[in-house]
PDB file of N, CA and C in Angstrom:
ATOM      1  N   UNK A   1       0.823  -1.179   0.000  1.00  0.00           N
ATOM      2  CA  UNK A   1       0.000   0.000   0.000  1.00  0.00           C
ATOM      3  C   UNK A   1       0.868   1.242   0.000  1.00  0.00           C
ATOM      4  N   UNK A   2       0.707   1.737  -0.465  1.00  0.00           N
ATOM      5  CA  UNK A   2       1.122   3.358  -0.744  1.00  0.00           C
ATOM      6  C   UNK A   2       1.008   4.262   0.448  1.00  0.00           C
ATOM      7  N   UNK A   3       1.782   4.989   0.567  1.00  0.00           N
ATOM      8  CA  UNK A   3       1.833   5.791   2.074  1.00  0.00           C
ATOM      9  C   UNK A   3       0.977   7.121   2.080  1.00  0.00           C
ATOM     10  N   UNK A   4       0.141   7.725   2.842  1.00  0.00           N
ATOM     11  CA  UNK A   4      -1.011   8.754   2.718  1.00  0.00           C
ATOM     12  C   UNK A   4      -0.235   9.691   3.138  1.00  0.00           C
ATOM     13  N   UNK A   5      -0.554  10.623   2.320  1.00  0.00           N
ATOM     14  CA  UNK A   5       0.366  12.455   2.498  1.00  0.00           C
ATOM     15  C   UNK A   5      -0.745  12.929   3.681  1.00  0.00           C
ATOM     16  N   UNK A   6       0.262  13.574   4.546  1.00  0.00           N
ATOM     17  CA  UNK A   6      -0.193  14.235   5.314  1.00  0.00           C
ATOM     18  C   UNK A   6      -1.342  15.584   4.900  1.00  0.00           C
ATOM     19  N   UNK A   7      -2.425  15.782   6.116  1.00  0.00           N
ATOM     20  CA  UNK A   7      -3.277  16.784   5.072  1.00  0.00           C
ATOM     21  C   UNK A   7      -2.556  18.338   5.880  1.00  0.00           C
ATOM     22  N   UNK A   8      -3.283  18.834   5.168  1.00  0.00           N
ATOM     23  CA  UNK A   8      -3.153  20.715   5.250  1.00  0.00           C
ATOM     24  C   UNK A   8      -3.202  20.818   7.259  1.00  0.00           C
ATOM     25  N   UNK A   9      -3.961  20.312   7.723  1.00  0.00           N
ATOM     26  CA  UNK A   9      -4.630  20.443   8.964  1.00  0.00           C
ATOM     27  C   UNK A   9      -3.396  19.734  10.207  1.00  0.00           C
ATOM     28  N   UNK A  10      -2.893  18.642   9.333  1.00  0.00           N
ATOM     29  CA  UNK A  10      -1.592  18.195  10.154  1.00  0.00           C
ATOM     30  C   UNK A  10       0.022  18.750  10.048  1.00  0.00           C
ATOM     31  N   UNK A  11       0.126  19.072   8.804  1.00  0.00           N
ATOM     32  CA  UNK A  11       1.141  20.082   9.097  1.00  0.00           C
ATOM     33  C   UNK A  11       0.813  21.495   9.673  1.00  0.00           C
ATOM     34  N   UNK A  12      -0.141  21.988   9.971  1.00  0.00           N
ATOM     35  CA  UNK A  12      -0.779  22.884  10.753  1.00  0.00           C
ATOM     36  C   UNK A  12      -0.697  22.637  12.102  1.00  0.00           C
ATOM     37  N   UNK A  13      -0.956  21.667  12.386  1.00  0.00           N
ATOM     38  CA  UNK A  13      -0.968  21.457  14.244  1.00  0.00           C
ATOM     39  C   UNK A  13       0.663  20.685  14.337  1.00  0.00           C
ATOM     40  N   UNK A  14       1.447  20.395  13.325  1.00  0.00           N
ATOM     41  CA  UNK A  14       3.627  20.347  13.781  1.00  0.00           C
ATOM     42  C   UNK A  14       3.970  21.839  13.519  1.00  0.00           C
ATOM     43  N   UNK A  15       3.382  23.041  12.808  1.00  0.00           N
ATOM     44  CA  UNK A  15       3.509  24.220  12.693  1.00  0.00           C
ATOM     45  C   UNK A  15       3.357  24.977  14.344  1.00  0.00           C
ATOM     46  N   UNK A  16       2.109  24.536  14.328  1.00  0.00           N
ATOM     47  CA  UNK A  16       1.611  24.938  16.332  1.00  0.00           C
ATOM     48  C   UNK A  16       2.787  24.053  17.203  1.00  0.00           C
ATOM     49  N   UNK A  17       2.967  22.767  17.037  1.00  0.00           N
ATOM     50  CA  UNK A  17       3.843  22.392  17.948  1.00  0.00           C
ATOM     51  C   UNK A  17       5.267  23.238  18.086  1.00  0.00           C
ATOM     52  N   UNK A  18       5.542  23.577  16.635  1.00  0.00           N
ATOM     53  CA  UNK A  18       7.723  24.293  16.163  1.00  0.00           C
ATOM     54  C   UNK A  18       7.104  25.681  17.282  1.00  0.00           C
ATOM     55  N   UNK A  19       5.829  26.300  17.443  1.00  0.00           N
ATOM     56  CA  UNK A  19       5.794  27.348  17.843  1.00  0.00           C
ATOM     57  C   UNK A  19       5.619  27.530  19.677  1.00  0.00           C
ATOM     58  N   UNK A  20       5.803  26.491  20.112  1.00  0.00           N
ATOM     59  CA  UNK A  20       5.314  25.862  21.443  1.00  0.00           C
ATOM     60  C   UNK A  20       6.472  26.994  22.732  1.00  0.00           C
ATOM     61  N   UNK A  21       7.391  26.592  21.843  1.00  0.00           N
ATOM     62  CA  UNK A  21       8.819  26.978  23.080  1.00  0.00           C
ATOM     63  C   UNK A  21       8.270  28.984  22.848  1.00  0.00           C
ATOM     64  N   UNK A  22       8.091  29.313  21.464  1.00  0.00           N
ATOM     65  CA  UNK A  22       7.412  30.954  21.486  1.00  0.00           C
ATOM     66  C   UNK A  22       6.456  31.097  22.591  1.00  0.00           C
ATOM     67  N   UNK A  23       5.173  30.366  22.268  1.00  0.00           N
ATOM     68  CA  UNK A  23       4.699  30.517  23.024  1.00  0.00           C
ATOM     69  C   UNK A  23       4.655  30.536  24.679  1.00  0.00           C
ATOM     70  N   UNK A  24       5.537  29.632  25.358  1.00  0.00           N
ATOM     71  CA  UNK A  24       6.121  29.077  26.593  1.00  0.00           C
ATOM     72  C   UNK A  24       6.833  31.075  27.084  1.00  0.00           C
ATOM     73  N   UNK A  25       6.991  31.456  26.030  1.00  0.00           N
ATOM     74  CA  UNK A  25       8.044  32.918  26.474  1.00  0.00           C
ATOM     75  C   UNK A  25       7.379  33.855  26.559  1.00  0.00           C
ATOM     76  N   UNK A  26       6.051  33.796  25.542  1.00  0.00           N
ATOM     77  CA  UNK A  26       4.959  34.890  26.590  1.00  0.00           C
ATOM     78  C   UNK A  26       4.594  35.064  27.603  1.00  0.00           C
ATOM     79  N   UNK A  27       4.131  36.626  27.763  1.00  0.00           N
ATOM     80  CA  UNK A  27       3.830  36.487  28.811  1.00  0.00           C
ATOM     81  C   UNK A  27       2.335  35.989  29.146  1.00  0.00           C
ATOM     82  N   UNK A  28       1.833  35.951  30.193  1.00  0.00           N
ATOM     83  CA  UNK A  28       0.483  34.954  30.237  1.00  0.00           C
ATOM     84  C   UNK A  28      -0.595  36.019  29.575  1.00  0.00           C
ATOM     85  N   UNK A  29      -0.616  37.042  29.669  1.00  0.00           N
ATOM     86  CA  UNK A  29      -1.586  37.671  29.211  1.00  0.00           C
ATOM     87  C   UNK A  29      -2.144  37.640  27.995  1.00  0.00           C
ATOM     88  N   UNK A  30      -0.649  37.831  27.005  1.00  0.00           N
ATOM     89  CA  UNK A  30      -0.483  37.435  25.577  1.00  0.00           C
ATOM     90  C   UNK A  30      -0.566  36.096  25.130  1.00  0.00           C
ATOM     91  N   UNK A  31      -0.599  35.246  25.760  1.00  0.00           N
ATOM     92  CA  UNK A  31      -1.013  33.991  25.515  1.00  0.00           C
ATOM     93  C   UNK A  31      -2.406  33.677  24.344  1.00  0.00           C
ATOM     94  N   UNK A  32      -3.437  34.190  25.146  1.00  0.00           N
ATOM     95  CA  UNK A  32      -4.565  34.030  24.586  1.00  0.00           C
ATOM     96  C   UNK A  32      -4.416  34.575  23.126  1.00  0.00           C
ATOM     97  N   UNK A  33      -3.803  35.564  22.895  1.00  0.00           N
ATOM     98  CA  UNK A  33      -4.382  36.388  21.823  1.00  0.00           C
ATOM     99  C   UNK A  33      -3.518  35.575  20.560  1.00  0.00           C
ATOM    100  N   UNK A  34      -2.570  34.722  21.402  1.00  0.00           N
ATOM    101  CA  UNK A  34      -1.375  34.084  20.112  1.00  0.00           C
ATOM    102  C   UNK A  34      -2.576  32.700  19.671  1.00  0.00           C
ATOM    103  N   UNK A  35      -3.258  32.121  20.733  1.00  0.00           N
ATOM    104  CA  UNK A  35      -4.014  31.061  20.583  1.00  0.00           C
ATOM    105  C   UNK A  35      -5.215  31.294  19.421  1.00  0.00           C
ATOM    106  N   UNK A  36      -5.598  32.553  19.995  1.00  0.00           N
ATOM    107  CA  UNK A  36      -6.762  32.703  18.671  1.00  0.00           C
ATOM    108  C   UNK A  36      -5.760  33.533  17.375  1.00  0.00           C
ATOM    109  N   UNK A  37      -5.077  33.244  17.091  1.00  0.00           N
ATOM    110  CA  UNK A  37      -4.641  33.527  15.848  1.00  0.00           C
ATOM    111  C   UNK A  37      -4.897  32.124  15.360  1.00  0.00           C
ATOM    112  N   UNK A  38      -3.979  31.059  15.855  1.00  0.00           N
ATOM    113  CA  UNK A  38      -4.079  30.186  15.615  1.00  0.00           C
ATOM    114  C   UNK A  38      -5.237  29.674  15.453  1.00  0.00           C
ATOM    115  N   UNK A  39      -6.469  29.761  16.409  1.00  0.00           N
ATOM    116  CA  UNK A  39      -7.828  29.172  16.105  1.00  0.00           C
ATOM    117  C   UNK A  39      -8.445  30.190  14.526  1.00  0.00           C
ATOM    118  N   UNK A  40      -7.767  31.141  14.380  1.00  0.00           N
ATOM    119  CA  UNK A  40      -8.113  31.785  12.820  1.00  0.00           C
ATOM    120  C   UNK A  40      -8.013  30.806  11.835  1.00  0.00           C
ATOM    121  N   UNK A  41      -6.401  30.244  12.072  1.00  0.00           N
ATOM    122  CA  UNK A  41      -5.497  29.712  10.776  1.00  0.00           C
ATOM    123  C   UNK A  41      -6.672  28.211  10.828  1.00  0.00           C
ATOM    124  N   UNK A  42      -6.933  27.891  12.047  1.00  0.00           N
ATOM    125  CA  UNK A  42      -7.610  26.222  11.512  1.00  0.00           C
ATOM    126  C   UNK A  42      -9.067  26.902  10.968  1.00  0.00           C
ATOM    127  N   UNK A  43      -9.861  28.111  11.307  1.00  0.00           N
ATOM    128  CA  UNK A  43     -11.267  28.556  10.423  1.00  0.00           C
ATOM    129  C   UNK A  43     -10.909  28.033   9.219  1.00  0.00           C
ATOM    130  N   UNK A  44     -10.046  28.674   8.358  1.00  0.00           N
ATOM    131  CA  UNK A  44      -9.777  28.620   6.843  1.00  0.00           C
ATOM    132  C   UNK A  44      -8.657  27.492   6.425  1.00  0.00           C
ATOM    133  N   UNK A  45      -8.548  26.596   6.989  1.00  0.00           N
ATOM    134  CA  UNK A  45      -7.809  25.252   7.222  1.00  0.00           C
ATOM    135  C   UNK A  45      -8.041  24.721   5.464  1.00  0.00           C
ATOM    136  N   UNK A  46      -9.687  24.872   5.079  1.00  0.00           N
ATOM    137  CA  UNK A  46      -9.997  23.778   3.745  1.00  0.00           C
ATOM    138  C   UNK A  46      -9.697  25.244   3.007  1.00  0.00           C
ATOM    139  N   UNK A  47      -9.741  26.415   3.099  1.00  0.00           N
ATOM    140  CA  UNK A  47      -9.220  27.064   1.897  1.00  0.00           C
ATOM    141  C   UNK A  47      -7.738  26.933   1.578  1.00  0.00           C
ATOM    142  N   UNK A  48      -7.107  26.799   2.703  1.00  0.00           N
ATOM    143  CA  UNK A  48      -5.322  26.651   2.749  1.00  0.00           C
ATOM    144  C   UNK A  48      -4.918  24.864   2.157  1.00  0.00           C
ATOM    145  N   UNK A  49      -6.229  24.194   2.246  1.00  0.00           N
ATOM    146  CA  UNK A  49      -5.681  22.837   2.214  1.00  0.00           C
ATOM    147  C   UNK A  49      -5.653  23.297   0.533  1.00  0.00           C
ATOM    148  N   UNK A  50      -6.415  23.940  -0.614  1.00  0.00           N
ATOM    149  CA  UNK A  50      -6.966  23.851  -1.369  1.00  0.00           C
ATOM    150  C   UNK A  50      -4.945  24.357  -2.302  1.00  0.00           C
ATOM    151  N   UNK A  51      -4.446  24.937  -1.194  1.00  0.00           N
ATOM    152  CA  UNK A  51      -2.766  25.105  -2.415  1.00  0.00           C
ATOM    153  C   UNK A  51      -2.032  24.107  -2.349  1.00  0.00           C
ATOM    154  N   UNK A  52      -2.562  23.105  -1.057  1.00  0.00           N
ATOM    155  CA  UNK A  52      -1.697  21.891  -1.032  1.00  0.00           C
ATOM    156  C   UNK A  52      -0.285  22.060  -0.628  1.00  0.00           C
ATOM    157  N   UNK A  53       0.174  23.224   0.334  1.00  0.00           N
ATOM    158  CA  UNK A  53       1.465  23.486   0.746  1.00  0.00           C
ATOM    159  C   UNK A  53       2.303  22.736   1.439  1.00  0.00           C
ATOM    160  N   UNK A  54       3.428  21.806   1.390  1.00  0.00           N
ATOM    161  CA  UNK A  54       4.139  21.550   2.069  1.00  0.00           C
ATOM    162  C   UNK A  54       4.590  22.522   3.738  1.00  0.00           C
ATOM    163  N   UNK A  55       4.854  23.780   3.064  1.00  0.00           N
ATOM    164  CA  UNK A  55       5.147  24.370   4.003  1.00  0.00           C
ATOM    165  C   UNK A  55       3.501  25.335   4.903  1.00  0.00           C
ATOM    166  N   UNK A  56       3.256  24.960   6.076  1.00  0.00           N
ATOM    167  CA  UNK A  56       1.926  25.440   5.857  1.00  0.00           C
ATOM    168  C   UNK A  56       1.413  27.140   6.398  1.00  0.00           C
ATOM    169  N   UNK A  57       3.108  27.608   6.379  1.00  0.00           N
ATOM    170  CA  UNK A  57       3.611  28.722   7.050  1.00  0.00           C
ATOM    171  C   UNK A  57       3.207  29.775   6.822  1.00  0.00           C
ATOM    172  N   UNK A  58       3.061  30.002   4.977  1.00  0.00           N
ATOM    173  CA  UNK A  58       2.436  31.074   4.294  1.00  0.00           C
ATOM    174  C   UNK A  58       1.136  31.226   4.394  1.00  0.00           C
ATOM    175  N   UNK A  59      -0.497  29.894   3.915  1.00  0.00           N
ATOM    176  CA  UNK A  59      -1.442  30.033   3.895  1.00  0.00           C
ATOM    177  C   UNK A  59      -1.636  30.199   5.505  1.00  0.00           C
ATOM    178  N   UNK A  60      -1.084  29.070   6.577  1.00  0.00           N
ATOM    179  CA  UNK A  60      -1.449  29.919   8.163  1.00  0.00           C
ATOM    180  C   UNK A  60      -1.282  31.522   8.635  1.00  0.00           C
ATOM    181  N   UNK A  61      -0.743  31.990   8.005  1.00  0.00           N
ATOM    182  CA  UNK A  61       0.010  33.316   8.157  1.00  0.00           C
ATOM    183  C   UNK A  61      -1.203  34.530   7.532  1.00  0.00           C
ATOM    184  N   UNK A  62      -1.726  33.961   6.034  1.00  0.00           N
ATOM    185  CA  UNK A  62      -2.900  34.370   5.581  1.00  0.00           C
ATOM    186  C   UNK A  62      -4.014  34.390   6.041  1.00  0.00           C
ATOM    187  N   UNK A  63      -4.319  33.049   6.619  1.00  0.00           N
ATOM    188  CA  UNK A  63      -5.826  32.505   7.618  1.00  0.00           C
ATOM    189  C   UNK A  63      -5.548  33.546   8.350  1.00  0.00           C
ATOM    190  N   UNK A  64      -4.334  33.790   9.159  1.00  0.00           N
ATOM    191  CA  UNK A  64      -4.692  34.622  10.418  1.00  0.00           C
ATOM    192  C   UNK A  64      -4.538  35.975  10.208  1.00  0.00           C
ATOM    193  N   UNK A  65      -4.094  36.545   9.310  1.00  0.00           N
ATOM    194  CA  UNK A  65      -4.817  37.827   8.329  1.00  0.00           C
ATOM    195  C   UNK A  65      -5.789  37.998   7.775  1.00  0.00           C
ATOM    196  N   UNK A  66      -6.075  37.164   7.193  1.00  0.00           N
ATOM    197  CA  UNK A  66      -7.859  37.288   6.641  1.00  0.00           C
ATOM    198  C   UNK A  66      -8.610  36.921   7.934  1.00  0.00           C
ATOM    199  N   UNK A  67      -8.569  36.286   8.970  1.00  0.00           N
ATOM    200  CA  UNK A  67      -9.209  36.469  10.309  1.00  0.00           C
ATOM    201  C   UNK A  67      -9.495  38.064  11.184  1.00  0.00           C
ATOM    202  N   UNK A  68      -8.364  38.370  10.960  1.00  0.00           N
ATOM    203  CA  UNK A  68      -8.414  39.641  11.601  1.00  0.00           C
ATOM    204  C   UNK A  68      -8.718  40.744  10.766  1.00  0.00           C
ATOM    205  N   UNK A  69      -8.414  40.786   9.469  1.00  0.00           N
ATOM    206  CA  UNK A  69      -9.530  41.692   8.300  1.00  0.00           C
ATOM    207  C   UNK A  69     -11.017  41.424   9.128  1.00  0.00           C
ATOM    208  N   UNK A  70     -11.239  40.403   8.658  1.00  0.00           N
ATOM    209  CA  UNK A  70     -12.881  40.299   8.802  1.00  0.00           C
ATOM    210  C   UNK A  70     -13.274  40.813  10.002  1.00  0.00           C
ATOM    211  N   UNK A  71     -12.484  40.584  11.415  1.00  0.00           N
ATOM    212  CA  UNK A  71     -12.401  41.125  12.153  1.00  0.00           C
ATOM    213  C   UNK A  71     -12.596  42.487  12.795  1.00  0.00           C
ATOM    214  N   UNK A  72     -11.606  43.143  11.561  1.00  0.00           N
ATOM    215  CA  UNK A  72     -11.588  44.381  12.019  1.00  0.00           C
ATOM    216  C   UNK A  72     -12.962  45.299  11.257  1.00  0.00           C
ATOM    217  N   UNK A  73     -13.187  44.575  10.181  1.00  0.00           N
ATOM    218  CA  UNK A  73     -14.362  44.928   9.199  1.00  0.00           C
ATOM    219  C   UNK A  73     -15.534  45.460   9.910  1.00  0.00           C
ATOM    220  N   UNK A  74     -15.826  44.040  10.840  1.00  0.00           N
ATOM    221  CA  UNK A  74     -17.155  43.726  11.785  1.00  0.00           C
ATOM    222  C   UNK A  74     -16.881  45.031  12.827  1.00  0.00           C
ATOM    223  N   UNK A  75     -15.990  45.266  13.495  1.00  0.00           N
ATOM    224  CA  UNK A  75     -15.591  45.977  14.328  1.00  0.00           C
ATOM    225  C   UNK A  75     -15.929  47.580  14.066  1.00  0.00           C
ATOM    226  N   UNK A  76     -15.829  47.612  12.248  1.00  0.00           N
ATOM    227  CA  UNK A  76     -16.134  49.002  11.809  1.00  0.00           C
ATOM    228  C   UNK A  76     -17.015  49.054  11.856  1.00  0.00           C
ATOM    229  N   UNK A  77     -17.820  48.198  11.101  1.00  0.00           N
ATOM    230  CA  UNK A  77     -19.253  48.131  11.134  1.00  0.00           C
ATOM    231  C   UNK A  77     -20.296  48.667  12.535  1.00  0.00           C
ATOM    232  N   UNK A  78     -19.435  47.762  13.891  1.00  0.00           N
ATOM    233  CA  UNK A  78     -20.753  48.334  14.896  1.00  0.00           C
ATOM    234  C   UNK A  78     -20.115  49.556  15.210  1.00  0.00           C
ATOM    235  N   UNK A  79     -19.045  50.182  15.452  1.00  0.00           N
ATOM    236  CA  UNK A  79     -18.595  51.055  15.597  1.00  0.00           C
ATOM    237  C   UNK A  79     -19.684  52.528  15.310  1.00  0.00           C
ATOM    238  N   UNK A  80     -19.977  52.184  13.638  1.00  0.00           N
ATOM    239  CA  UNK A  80     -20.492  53.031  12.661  1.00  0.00           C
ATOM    240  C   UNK A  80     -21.875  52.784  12.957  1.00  0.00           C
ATOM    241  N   UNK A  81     -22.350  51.845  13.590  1.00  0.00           N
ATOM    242  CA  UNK A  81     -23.734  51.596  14.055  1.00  0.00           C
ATOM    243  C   UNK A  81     -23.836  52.290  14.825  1.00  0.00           C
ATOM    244  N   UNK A  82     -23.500  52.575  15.901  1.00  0.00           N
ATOM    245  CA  UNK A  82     -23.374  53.047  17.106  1.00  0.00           C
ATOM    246  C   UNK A  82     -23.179  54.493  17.210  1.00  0.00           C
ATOM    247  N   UNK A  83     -22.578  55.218  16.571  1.00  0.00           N
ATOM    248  CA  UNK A  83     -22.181  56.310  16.144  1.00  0.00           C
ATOM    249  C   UNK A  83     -23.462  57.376  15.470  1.00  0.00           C
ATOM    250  N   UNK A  84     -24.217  56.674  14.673  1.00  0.00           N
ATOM    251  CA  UNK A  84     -25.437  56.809  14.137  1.00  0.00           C
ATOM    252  C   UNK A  84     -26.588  56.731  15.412  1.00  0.00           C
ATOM    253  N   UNK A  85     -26.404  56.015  16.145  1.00  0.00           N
ATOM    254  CA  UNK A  85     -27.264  55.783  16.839  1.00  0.00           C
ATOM    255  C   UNK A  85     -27.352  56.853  18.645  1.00  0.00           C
ATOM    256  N   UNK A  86     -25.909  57.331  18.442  1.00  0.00           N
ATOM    257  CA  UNK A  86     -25.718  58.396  19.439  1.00  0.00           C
ATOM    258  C   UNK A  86     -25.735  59.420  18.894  1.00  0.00           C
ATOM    259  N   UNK A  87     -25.831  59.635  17.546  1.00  0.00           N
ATOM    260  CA  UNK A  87     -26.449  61.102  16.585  1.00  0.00           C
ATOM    261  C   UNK A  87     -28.225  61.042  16.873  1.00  0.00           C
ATOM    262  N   UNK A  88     -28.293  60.591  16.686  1.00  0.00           N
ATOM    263  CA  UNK A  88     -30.012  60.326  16.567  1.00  0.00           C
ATOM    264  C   UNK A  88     -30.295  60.825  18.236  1.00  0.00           C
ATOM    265  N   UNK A  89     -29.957  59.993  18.864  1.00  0.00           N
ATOM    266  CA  UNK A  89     -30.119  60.562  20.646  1.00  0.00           C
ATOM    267  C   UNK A  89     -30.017  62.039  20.537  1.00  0.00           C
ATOM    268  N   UNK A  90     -28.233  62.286  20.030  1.00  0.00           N
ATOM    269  CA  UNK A  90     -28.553  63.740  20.465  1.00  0.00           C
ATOM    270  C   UNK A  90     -29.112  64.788  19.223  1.00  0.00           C
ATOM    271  N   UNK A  91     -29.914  64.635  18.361  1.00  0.00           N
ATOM    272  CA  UNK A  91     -30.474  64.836  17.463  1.00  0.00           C
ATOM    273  C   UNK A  91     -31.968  65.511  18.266  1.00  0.00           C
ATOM    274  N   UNK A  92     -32.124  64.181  18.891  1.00  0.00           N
ATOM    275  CA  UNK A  92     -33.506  64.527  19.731  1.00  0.00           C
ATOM    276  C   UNK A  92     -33.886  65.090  20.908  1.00  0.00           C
ATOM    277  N   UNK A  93     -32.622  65.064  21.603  1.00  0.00           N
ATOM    278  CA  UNK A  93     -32.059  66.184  22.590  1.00  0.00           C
ATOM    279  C   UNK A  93     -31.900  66.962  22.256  1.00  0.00           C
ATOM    280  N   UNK A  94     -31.640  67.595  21.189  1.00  0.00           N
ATOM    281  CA  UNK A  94     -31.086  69.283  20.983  1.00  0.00           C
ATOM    282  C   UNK A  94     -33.021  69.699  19.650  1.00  0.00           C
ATOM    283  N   UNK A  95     -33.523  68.836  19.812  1.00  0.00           N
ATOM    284  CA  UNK A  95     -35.212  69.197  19.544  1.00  0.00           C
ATOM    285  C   UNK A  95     -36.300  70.029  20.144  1.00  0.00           C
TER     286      UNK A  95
END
């Protein structure tokens, strides 16, 4: 039998392991925020599987940029909700 190539998702979690001793040197606070990068890079895991990278350094690196785009997108969004919505208050206060 022929030997099965590793998928996108497993060189992804020996990528998380090479990064273990980094992580070990944060400080605890920063911890979390390195973890959800990482929980970004596995969201978009089947779009990254889709270049078939050996190295899975570049598309993880992307996942967790296009994570935090979208991120910051959503972030504008209520921002700009909100903003509108404390015009209107004082809209009707100064009535």
């Amino acid at each position: 039998m022929g030997r099965t190539n590793a998928t996108y998702r497993n060189h992804l979690d020996k990528l998380m392991e090479k990064f273990k001793p980094f992580r070990k040197g944060l400080r605890k606070e920063n911890k979390q925020y390195l973890d959800m990068l990482w929980e970004k890079s596995h969201e978009y895991a089947s779009a990254a599987a889709y270049m078939n990278p050996t190295n899975p350094s570049l598309p993880a690196m992307i996942s967790m940029m296009l994570g935090i785009q979208k991120q910051l997108e959503q972030n504008k969004q209520k921002i700009q909700e909100i903003e509108q919505k404390i015009e209107k208050i004082e809209d009707g206060i100064q009535d």
